[in-house]
C-alpha atoms as a PDB file:
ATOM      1  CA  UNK A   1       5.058  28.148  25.988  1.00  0.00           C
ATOM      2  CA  UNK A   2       4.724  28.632  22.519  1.00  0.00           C
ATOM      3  CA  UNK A   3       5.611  24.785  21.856  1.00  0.00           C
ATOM      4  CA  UNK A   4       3.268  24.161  24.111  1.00  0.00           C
ATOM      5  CA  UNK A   5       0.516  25.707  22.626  1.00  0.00           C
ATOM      6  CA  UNK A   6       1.259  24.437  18.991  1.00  0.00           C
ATOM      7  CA  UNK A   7       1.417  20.979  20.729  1.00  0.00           C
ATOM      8  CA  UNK A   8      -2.459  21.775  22.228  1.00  0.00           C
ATOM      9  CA  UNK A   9      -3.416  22.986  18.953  1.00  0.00           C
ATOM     10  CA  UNK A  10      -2.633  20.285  16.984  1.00  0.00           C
ATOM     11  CA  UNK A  11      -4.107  17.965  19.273  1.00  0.00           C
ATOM     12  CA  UNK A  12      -7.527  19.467  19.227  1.00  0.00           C
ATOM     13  CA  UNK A  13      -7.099  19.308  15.183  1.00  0.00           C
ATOM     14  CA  UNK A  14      -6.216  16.252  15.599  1.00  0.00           C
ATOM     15  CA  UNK A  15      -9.514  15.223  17.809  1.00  0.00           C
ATOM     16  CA  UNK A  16     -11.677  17.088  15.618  1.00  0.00           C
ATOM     17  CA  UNK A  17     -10.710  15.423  12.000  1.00  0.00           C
ATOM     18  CA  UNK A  18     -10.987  12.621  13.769  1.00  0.00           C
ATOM     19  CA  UNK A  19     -14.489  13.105  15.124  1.00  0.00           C
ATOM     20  CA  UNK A  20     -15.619  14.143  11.792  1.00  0.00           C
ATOM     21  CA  UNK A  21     -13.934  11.380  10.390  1.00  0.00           C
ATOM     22  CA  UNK A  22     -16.221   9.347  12.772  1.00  0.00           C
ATOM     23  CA  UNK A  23     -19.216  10.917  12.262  1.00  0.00           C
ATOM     24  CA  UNK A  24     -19.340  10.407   8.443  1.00  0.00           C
ATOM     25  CA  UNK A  25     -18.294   6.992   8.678  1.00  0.00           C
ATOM     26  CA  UNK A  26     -21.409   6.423  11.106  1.00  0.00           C
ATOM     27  CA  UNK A  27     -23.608   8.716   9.222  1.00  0.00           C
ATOM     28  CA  UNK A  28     -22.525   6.412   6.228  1.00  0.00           C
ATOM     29  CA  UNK A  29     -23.165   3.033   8.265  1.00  0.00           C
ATOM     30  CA  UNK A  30     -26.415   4.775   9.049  1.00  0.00           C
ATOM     31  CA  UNK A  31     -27.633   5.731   5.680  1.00  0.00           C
ATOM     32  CA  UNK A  32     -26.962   1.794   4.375  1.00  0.00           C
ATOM     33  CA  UNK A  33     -28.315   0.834   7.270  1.00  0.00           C
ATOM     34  CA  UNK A  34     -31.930   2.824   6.556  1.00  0.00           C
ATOM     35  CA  UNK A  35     -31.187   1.817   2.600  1.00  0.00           C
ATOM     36  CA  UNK A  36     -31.323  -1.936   3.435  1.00  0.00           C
ATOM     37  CA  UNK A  37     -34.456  -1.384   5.561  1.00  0.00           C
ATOM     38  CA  UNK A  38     -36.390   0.296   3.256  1.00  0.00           C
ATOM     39  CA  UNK A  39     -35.609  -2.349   0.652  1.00  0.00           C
ATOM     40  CA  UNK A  40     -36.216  -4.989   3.182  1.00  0.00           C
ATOM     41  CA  UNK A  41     -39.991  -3.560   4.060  1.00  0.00           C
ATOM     42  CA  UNK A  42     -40.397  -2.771  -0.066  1.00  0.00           C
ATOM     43  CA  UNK A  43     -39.852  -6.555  -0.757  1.00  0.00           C
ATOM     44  CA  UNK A  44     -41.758  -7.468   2.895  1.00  0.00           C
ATOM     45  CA  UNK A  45     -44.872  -5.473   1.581  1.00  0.00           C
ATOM     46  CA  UNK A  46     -44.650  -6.676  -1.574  1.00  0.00           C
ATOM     47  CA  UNK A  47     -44.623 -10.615  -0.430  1.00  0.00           C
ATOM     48  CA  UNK A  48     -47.683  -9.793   1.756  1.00  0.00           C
ATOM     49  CA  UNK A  49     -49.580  -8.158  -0.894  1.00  0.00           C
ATOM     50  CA  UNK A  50     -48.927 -11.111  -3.598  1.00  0.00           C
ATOM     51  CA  UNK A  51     -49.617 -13.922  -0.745  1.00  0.00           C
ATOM     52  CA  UNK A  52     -52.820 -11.853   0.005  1.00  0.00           C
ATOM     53  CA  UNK A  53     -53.972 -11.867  -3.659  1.00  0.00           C
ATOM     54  CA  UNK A  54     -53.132 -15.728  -3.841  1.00  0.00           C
ATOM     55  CA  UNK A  55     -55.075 -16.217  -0.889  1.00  0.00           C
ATOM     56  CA  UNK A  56     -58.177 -13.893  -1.343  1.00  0.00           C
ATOM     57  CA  UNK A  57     -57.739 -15.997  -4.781  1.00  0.00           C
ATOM     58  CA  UNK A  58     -58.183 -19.492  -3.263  1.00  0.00           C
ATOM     59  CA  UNK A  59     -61.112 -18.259  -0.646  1.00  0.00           C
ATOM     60  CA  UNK A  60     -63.229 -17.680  -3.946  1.00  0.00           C
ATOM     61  CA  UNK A  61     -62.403 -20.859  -5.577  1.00  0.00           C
ATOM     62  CA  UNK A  62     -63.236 -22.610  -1.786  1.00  0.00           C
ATOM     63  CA  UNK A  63     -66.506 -20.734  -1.872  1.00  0.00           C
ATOM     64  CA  UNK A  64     -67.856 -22.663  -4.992  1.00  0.00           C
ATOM     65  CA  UNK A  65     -66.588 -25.519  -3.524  1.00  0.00           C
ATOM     66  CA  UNK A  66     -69.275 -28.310  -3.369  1.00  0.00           C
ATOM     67  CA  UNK A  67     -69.112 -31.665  -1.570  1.00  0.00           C
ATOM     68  CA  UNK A  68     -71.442 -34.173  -3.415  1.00  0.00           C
ATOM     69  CA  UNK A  69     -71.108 -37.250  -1.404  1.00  0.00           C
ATOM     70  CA  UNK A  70     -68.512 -37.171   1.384  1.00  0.00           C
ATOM     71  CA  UNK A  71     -68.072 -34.319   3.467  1.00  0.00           C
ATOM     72  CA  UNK A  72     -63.661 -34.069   4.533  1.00  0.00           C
ATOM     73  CA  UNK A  73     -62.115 -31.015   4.986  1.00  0.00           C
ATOM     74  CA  UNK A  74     -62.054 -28.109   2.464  1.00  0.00           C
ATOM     75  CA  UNK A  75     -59.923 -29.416   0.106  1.00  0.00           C
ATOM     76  CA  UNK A  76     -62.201 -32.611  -0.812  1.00  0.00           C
ATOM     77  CA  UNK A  77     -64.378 -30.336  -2.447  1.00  0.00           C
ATOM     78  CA  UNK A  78     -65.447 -30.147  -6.206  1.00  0.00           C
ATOM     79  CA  UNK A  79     -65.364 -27.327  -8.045  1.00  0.00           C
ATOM     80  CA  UNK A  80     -68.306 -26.818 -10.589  1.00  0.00           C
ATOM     81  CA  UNK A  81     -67.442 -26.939 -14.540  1.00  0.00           C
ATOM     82  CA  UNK A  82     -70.444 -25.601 -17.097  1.00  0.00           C
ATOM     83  CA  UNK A  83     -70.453 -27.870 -19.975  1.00  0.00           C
ATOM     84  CA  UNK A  84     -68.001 -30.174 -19.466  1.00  0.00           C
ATOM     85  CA  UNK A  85     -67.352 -32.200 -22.817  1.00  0.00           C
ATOM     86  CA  UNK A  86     -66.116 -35.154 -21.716  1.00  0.00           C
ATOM     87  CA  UNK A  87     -67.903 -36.948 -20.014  1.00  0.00           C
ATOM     88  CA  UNK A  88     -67.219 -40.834 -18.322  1.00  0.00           C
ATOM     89  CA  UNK A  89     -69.545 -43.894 -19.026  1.00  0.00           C
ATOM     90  CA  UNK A  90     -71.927 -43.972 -15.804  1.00  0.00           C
ATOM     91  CA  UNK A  91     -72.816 -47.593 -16.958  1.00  0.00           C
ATOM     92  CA  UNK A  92     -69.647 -49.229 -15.765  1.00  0.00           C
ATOM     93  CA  UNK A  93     -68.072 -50.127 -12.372  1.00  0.00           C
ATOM     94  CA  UNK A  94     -65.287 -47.679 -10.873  1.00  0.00           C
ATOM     95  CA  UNK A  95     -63.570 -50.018  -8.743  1.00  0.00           C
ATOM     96  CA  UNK A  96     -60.124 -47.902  -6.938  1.00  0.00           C
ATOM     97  CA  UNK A  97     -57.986 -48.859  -5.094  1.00  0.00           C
ATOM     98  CA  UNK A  98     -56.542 -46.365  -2.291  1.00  0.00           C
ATOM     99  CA  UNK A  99     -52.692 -46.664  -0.858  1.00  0.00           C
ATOM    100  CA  UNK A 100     -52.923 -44.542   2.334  1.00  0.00           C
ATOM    101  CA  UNK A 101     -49.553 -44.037   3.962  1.00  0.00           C
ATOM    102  CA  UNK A 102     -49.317 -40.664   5.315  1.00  0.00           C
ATOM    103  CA  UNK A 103     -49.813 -39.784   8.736  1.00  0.00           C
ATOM    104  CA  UNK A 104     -50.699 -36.219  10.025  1.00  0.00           C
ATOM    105  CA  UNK A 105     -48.316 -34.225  12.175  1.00  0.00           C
ATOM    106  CA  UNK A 106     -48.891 -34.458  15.591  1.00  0.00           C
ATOM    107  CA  UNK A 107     -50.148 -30.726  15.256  1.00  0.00           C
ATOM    108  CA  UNK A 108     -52.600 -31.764  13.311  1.00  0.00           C
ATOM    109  CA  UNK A 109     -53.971 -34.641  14.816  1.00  0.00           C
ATOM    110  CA  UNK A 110     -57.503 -32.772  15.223  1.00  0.00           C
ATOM    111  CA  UNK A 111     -57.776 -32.704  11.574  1.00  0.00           C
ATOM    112  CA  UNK A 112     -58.825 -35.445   9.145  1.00  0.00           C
ATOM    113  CA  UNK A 113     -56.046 -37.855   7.533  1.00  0.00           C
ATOM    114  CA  UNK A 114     -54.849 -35.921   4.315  1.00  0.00           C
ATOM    115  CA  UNK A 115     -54.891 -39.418   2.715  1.00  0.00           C
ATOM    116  CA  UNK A 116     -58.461 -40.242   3.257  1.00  0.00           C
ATOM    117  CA  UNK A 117     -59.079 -37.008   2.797  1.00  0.00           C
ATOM    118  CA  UNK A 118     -58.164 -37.267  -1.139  1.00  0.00           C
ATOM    119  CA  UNK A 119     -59.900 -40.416  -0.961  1.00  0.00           C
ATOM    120  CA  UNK A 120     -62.954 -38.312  -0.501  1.00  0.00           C
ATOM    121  CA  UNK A 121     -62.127 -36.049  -2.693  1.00  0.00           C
ATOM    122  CA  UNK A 122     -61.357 -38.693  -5.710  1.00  0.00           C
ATOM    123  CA  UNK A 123     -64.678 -40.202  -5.186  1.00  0.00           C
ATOM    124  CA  UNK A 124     -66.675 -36.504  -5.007  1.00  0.00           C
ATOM    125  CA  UNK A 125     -64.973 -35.953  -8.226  1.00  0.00           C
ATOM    126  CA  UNK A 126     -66.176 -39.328 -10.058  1.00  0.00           C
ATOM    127  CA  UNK A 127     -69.699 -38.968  -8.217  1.00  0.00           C
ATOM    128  CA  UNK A 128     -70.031 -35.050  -9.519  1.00  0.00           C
ATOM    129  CA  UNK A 129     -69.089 -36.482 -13.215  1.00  0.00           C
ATOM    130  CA  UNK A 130     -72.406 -38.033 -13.478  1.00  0.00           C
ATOM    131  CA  UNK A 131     -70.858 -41.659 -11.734  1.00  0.00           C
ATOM    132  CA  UNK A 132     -73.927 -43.339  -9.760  1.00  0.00           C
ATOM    133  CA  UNK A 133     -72.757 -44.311  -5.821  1.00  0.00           C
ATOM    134  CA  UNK A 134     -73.680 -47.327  -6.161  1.00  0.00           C
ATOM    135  CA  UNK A 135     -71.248 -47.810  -8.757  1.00  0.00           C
ATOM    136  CA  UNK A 136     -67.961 -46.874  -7.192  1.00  0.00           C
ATOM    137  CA  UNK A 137     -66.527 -49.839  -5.674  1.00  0.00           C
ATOM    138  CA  UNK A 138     -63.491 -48.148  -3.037  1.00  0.00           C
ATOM    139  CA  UNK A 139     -60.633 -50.549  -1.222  1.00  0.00           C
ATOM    140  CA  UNK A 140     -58.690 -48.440   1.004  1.00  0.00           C
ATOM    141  CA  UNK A 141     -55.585 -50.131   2.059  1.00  0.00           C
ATOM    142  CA  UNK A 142     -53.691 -48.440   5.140  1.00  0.00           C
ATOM    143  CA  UNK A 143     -50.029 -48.382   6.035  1.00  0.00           C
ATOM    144  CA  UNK A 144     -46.946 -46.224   7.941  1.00  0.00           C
ATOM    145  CA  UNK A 145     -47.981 -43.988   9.615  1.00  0.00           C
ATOM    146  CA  UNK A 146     -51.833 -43.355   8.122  1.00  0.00           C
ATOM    147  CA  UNK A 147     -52.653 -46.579  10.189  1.00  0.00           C
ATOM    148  CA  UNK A 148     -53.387 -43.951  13.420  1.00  0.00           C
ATOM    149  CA  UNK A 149     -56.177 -42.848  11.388  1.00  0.00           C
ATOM    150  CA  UNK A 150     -57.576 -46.261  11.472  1.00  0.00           C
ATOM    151  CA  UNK A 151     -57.550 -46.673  15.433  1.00  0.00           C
ATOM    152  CA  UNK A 152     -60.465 -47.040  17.764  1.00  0.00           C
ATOM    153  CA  UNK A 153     -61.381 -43.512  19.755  1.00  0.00           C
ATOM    154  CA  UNK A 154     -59.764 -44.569  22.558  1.00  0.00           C
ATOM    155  CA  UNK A 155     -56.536 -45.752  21.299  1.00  0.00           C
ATOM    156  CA  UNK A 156     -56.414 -42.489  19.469  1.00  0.00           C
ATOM    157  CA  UNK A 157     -56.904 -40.517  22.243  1.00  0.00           C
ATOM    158  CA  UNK A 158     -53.944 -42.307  24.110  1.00  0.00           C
ATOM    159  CA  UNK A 159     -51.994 -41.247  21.771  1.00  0.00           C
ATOM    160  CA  UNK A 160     -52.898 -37.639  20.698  1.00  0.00           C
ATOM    161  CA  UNK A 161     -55.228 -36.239  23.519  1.00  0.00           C
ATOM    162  CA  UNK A 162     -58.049 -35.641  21.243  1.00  0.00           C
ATOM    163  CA  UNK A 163     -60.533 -37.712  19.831  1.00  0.00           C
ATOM    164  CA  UNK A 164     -60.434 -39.164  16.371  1.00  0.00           C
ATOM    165  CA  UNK A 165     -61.394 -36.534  13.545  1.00  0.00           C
ATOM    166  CA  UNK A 166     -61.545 -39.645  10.879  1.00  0.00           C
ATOM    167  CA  UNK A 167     -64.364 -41.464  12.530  1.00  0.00           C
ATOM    168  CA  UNK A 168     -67.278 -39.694  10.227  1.00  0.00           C
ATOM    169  CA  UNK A 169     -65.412 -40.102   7.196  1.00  0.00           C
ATOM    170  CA  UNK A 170     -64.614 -43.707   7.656  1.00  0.00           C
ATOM    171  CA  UNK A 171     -67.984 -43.942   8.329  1.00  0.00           C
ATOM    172  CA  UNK A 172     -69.654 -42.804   5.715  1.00  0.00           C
ATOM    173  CA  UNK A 173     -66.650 -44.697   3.292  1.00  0.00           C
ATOM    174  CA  UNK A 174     -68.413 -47.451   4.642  1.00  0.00           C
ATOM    175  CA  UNK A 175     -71.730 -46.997   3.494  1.00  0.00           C
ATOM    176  CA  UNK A 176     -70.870 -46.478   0.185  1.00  0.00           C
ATOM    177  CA  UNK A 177     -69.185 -50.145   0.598  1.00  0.00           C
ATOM    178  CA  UNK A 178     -65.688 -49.110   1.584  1.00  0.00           C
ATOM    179  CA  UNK A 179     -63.416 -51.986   2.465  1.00  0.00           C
ATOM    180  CA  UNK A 180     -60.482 -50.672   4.689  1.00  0.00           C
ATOM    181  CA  UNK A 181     -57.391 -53.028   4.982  1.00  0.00           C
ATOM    182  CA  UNK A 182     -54.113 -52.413   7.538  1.00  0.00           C
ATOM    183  CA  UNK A 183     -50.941 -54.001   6.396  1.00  0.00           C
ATOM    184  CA  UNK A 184     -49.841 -56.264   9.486  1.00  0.00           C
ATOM    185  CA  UNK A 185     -46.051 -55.529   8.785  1.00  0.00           C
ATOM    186  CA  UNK A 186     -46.692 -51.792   9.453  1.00  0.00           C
ATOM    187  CA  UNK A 187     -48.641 -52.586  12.054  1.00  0.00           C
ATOM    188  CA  UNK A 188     -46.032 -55.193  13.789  1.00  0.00           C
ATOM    189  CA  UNK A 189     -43.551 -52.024  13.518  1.00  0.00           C
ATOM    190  CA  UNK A 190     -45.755 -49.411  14.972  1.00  0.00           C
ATOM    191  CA  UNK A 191     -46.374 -51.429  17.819  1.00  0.00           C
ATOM    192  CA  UNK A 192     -50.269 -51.523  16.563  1.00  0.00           C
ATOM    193  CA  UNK A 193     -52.321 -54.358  18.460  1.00  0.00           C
ATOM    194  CA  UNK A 194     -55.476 -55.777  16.494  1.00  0.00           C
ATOM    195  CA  UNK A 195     -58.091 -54.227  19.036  1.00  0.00           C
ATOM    196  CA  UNK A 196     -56.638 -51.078  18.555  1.00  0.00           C
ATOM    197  CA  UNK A 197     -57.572 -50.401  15.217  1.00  0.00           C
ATOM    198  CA  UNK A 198     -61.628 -50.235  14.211  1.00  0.00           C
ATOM    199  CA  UNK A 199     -63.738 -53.534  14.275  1.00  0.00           C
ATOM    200  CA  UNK A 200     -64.776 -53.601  10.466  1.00  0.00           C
ATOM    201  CA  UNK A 201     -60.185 -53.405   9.587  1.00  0.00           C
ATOM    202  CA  UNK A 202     -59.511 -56.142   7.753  1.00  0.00           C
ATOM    203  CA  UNK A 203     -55.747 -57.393   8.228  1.00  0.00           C
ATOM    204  CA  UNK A 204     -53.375 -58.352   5.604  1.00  0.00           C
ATOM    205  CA  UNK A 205     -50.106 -60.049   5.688  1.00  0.00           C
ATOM    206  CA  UNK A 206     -48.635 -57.013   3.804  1.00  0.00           C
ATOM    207  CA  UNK A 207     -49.953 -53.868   1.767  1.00  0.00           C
ATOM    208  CA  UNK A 208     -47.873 -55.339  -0.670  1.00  0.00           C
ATOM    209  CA  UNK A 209     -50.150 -58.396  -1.526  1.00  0.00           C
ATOM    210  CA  UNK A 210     -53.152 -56.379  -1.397  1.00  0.00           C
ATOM    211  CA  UNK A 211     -52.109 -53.707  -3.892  1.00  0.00           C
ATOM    212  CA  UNK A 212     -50.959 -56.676  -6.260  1.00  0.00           C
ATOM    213  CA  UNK A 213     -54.054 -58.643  -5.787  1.00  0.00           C
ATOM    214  CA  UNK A 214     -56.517 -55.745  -6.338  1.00  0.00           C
ATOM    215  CA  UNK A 215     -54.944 -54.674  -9.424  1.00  0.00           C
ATOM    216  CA  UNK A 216     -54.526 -58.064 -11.216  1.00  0.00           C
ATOM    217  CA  UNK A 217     -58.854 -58.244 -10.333  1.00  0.00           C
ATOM    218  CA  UNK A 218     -59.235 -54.634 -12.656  1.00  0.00           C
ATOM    219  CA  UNK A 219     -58.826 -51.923  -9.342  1.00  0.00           C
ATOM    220  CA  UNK A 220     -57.224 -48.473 -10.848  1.00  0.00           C
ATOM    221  CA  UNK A 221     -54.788 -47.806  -7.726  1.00  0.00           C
ATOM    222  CA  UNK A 222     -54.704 -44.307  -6.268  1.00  0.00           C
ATOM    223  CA  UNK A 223     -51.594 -43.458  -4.328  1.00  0.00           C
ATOM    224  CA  UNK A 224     -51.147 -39.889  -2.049  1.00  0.00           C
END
């Protein structure tokens, strides 16, 4: 009997180091587990409060923001400079030349071409600098995927659902003179027919002649 209690005994001891033995191994899990979250919602707050400073940052610079000419999205804008000291010669032709390649992701097909959006932006910048309109001479010559941008409302909607967001823009390229040009390889790739892209496209053999050509006859290319 008395074995037999011993025995008992020393298996309850047993059970209860064993217990504790849990418990402070789970009580230390615990505590490293609270440890790491803490740290992780320190360094959490700390992105969101640095990516709301850049932000809040950006809103004021996009608030000054003017559009001089042409009228993209947001980021075509100018911002103002007091004073600046150099200044181009308004007395000579700007004649660019444009590579547009990029095309927008399908998410994003309600918003303008990124490409012709810098095209606007480019020629708001020159136009703000004191460069007369009717001096800036723009070729814009479209290939990959940017050649969507170029497509009639209705072949854009077949594709994306929405109408075309670049039709104002190209528009108003145009009356400043614009000449827009497709590069028929792309478009023999894409599977792009003729009458689906704007009337006023022009259509090259290649991009590649075009870029050549308008920079042996003086055009300072612009790529994305």
């Amino acid at each position: 009997m008395r074995k037999l209690s011993l025995l008992l005994f020393a298996t309850m001891a047993f059970l209860f180091a064993s217990s504790q033995t849990i418990t402070s191994v789970d009580s230390a899990r615990n505590a490293k587990k609270d440890s790491t979250l803490r740290a992780l919602i320190h360094a959490d707050s700390v992105k969101i409060g640095k990516e709301y400073a850049e932000k809040e940052k950006w809103d004021k610079i996009e608030a000054r923001a003017i559009f001089p000419l042409l009228k993209g999205t947001k980021n075509s804008g100018v911002i103002p400079v007091t004073d600046p000291t150099e200044i181009p010669d308004p007395t000579i032709d700007y004649k660019f030349l444009f590579e547009v390649t990029s095309n927008n992701p399908d998410s994003l097909s309600k918003e303008i071409n990124n490409g012709l959006d810098e095209v606007a932006r480019v020629i708001n910048l020159h136009y703000a600098s004191g460069i007369p309109a009717k001096r800036i001479i723009p070729v814009i010559v479209v290939h990959g995927g940017a050649l969507n941008a170029l497509k009639t409302n209705k072949a854009y909607q077949e594709k994306y659902k929405t109408d075309n967001p670049n039709l104002k823009l190209i528009e108003d390229l145009k009356k400043l003179g614009a000449k827009f040009i497709a590069c028929g390889q792309a478009m023999a790739f894409s599977g792009t027919m003729k009458e689906d892209l704007l009337p006023d496209v022009k259509v090259s053999l290649t991009a590649q002649t075009v870029l050549s050509h308008y920079q042996l006859k003086g055009y300072v290319k612009y790529s994305e």
